[in-house]
N, C-alpha and C. Protein backbone atom coordinates (compact mmCIF):
# COMPACT_ATOMS: atom_id res chain seq x y z
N UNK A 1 192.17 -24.90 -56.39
CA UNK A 1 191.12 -24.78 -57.37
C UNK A 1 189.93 -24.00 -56.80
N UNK A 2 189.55 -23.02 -57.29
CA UNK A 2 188.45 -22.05 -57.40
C UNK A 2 187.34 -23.04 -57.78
N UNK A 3 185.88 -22.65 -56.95
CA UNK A 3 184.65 -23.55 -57.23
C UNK A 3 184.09 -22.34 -58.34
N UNK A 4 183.34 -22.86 -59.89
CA UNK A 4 182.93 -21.97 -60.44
C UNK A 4 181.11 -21.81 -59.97
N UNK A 5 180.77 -20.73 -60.04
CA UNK A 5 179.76 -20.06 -59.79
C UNK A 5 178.81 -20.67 -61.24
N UNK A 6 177.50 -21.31 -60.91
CA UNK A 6 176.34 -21.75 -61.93
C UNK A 6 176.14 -20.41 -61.84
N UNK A 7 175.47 -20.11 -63.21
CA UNK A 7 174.82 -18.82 -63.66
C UNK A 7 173.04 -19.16 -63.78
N UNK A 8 172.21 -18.66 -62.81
CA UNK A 8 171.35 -18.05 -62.92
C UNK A 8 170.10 -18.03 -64.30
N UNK A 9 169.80 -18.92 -65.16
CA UNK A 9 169.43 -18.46 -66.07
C UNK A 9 167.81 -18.07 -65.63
N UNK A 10 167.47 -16.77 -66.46
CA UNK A 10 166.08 -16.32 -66.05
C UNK A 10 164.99 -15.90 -67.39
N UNK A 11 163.86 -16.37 -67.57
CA UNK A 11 163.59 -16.51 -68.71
C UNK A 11 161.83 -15.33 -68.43
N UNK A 12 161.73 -15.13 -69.48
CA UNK A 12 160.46 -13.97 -69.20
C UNK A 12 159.35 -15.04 -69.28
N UNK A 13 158.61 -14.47 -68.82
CA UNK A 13 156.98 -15.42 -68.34
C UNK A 13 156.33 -14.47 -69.80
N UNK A 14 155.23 -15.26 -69.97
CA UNK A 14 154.44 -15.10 -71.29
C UNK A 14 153.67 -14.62 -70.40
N UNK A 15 152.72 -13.55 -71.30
CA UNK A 15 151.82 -12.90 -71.12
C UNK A 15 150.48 -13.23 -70.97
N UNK A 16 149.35 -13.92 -69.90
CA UNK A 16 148.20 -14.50 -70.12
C UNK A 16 146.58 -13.48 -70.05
N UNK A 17 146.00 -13.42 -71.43
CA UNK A 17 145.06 -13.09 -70.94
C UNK A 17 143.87 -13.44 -70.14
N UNK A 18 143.11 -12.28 -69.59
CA UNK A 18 142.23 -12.98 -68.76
C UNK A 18 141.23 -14.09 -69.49
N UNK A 19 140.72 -14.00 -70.57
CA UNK A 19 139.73 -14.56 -71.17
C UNK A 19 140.58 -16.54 -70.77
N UNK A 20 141.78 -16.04 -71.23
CA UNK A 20 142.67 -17.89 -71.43
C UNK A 20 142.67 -18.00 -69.89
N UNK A 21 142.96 -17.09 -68.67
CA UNK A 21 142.85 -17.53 -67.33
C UNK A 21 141.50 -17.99 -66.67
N UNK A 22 140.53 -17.77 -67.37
CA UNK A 22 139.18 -18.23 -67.10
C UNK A 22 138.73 -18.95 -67.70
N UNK A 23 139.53 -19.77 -69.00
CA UNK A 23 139.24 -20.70 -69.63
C UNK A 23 138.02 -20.48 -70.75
N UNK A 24 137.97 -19.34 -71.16
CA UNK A 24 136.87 -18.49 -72.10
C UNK A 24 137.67 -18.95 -73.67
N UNK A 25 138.62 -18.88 -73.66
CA UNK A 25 139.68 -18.47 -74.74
C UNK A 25 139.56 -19.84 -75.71
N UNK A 26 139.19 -19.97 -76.95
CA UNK A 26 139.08 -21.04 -77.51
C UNK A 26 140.21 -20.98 -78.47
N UNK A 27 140.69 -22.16 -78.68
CA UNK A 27 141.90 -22.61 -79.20
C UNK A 27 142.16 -22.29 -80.77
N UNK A 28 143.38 -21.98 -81.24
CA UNK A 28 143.35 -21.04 -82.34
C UNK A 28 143.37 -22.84 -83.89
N UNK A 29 142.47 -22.37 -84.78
CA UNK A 29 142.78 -24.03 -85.71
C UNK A 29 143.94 -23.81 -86.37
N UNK A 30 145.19 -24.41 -86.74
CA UNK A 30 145.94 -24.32 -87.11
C UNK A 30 146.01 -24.82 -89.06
N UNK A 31 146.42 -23.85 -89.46
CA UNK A 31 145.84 -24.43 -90.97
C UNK A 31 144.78 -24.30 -91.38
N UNK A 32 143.85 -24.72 -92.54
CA UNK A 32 143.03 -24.38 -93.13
C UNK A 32 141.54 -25.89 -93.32
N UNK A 33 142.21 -26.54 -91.93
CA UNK A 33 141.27 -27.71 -92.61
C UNK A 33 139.70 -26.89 -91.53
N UNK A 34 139.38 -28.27 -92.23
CA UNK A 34 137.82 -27.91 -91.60
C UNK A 34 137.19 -28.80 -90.83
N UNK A 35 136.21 -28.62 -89.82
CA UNK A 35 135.69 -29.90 -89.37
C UNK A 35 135.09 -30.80 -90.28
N UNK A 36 135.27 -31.89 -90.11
CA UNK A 36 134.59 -32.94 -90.61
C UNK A 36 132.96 -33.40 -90.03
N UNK A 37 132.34 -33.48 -91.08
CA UNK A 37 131.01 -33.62 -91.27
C UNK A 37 129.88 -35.36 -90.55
N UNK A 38 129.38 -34.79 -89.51
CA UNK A 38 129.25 -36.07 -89.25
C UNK A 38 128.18 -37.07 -90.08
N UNK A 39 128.57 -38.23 -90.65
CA UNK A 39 127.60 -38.80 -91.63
C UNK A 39 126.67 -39.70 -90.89
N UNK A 40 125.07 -39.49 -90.70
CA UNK A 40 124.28 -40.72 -90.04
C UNK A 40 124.43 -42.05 -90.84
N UNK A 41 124.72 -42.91 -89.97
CA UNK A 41 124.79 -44.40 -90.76
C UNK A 41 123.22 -45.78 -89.52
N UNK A 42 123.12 -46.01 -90.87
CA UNK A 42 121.73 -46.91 -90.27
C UNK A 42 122.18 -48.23 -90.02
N UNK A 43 122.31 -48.45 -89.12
CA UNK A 43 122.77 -49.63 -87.95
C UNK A 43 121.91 -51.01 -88.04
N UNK A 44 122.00 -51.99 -89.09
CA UNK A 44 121.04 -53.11 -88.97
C UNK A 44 121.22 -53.83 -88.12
N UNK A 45 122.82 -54.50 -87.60
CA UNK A 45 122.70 -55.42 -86.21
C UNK A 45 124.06 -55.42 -86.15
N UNK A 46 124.56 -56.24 -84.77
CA UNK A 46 126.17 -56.05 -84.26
C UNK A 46 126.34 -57.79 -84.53
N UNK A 47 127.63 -58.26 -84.31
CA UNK A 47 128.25 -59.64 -84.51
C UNK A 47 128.60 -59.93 -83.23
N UNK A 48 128.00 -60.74 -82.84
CA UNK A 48 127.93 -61.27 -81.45
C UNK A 48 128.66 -62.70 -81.09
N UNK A 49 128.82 -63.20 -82.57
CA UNK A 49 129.78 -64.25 -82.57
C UNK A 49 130.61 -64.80 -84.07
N UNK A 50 131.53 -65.52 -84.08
CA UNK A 50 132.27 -66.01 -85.70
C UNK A 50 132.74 -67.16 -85.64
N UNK A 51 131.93 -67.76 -86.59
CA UNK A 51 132.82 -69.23 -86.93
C UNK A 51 133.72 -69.33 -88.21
N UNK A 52 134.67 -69.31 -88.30
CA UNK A 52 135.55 -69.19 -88.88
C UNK A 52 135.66 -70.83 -89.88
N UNK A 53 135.75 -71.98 -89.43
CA UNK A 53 135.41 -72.84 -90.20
C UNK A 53 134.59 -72.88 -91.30
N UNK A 54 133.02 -72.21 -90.82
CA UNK A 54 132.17 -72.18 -91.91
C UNK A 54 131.72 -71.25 -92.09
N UNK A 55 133.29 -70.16 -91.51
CA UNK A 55 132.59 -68.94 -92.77
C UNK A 55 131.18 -68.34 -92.26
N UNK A 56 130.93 -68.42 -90.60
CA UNK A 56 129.48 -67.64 -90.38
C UNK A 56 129.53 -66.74 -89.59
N UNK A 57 128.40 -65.99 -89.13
CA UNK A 57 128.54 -64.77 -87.97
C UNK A 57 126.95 -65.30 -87.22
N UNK A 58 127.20 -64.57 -86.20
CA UNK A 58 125.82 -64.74 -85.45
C UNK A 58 125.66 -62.99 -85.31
N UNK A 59 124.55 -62.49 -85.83
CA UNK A 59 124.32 -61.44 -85.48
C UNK A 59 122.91 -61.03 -84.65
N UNK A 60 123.09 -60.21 -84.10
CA UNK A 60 122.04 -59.34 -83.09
C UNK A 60 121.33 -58.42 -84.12
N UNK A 61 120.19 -58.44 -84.65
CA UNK A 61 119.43 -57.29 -85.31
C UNK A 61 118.78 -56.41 -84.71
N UNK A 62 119.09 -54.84 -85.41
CA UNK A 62 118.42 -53.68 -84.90
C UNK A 62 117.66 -53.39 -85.42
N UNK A 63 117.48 -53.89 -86.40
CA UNK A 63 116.50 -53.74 -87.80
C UNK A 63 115.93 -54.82 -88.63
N UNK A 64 115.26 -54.58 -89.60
CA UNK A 64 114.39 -56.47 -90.33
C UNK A 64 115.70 -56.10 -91.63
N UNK A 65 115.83 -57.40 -91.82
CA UNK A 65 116.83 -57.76 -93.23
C UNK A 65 116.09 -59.03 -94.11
N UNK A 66 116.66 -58.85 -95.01
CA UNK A 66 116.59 -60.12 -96.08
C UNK A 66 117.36 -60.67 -97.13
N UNK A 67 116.85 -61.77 -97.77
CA UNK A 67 118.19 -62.02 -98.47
C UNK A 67 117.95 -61.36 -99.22
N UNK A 68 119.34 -61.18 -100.01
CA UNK A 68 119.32 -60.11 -101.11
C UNK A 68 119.35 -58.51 -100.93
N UNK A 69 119.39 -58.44 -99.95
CA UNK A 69 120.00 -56.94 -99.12
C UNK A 69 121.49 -57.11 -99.13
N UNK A 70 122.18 -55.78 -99.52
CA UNK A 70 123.25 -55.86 -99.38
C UNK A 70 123.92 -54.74 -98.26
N UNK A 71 124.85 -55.11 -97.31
CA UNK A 71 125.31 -54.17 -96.27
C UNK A 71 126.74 -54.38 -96.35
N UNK A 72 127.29 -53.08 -95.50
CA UNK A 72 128.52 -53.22 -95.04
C UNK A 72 128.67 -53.57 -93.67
N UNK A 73 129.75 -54.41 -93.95
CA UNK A 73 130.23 -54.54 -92.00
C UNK A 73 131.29 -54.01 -91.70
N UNK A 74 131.18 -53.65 -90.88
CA UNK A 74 132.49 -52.80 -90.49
C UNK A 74 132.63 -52.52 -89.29
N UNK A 75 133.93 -52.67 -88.88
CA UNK A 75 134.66 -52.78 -87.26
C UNK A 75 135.59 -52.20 -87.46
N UNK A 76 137.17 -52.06 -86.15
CA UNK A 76 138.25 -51.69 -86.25
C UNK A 76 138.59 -52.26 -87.27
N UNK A 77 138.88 -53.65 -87.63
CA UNK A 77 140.04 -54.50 -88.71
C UNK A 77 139.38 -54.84 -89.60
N UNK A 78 137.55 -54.64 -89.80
CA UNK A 78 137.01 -55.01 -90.95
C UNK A 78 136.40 -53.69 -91.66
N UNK A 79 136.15 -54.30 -93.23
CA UNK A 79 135.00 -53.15 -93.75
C UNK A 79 135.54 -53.93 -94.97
N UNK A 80 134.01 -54.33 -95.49
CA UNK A 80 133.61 -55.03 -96.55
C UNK A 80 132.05 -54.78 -96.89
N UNK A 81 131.64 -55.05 -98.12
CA UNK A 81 130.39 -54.71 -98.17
C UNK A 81 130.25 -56.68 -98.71
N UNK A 82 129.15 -57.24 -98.88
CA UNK A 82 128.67 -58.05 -99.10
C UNK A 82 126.91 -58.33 -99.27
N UNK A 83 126.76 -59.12 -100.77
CA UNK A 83 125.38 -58.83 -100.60
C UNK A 83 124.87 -60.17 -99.69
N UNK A 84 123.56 -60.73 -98.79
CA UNK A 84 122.99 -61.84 -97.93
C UNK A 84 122.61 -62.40 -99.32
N UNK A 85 123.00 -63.69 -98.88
CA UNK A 85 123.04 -64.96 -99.30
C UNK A 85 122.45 -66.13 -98.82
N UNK A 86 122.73 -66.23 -97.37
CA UNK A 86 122.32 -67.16 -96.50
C UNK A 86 122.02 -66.70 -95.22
N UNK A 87 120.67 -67.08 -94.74
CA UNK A 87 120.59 -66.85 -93.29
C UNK A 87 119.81 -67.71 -92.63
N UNK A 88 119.69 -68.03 -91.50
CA UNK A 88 119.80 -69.12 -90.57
C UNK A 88 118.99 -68.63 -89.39
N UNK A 89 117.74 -69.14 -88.67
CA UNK A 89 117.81 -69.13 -87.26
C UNK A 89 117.68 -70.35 -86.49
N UNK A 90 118.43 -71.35 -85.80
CA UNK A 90 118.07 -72.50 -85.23
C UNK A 90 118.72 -73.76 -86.24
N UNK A 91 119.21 -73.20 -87.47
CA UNK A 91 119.83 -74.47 -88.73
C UNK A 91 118.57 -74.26 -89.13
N UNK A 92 117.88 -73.28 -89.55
CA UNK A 92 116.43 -73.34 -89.87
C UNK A 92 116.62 -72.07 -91.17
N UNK A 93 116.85 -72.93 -92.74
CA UNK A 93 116.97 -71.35 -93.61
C UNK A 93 115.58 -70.58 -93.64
N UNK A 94 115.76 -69.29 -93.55
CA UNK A 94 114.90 -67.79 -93.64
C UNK A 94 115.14 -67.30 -94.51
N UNK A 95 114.35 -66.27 -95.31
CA UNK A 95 114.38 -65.32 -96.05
C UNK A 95 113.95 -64.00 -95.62
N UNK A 96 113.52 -63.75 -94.46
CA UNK A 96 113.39 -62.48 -93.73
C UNK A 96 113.79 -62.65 -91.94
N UNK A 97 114.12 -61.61 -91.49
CA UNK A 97 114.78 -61.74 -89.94
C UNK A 97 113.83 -60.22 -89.86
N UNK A 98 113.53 -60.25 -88.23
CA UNK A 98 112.91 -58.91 -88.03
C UNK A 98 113.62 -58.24 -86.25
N UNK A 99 113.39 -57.18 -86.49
CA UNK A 99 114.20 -56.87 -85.66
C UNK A 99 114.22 -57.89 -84.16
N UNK A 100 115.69 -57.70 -83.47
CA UNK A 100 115.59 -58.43 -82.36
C UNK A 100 115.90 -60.09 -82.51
N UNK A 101 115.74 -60.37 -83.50
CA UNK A 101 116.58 -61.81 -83.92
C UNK A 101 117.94 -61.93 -83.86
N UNK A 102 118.36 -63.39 -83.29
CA UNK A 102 119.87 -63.92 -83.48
C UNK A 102 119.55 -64.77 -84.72
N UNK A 103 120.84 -63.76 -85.77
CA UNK A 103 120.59 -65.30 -87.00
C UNK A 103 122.30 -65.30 -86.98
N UNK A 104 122.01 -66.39 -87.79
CA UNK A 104 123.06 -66.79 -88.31
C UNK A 104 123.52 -66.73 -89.67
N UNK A 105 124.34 -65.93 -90.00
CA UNK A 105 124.47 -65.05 -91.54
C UNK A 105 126.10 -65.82 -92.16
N UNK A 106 125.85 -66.22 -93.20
CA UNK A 106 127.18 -66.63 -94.09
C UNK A 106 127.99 -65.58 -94.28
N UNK A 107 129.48 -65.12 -94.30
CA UNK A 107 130.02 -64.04 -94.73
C UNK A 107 131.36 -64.49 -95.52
N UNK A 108 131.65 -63.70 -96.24
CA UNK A 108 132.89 -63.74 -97.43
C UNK A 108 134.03 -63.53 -96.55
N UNK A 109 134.29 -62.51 -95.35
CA UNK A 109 135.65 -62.66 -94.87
C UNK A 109 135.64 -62.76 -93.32
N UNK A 110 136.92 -62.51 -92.31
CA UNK A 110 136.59 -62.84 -91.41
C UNK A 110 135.58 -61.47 -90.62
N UNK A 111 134.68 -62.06 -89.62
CA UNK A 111 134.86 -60.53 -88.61
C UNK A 111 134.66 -60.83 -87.32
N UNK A 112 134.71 -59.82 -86.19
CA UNK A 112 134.50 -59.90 -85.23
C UNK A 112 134.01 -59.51 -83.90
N UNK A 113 133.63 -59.89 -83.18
CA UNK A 113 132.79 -59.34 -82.01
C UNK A 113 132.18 -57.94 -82.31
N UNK A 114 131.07 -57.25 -81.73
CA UNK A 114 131.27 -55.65 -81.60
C UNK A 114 131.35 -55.24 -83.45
N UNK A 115 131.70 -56.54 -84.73
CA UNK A 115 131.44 -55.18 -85.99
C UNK A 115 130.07 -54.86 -86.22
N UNK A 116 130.31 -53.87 -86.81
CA UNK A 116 128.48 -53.69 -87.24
C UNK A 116 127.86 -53.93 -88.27
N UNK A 117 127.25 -54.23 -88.72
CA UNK A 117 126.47 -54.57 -89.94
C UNK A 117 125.49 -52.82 -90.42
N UNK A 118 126.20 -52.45 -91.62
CA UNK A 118 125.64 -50.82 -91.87
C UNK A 118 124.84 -51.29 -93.15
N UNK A 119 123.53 -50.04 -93.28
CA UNK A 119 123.03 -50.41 -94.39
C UNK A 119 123.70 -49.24 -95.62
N UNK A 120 124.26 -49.72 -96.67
CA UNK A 120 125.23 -48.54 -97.67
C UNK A 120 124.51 -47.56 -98.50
């Protein structure tokens, strides 16, 4: 038995310009979309904790709230809007929080750590 000979395969090298060898060369968009527009969103406070029994959050404020303001919260697994209903500092009910307060806010579903509380 004869050993057969592998063949060699040899393939052409692509052509680089200098601009792409110096890293000048910006990347071609494929299709017709467009960038997306970044929207400012006003940040009232983050959720720093959840009780799930009674339905509460403890939030961190960046901003003054009250009842009867309505926001969205929203995280990875949440986004709900809800209008304040109840708020709390100490088991102590409030009708205004100003920035820099921990209250304690009633909410309709669950959320968690890190969501944010947006004003809509």
């Amino acid at each position: 038995m004869a050993k057969k000979k592998k063949k060699k395969v040899v393939r052409a090298k692509k052509k680089v310009s200098k601009k792409a060898k110096k890293g000048k060369l910006k990347p071609k968009r494929r299709g017709k979309t467009k960038p997306t527009k970044k929207v400012k969103v006003t940040i009232i406070g983050t959720v720093t904790h959840y009780f799930p029994k009674v339905n509460a959050a403890v939030v961190k404020l960046k901003k003054p709230l009250s009842v009867g303001d309505t926001v969205l919260i929203k995280g990875s697994t949440t986004q709900f809007k809800q209008k304040i209903e109840s708020m709390q500092i100490d088991h102590v009910v409030i009708s205004k929080a100003k920035k820099g307060d921990e209250i304690g806010l009633e909410v309709k579903d669950r959320v968690r750590e890190h969501d944010l509380l947006i004003a809509p």
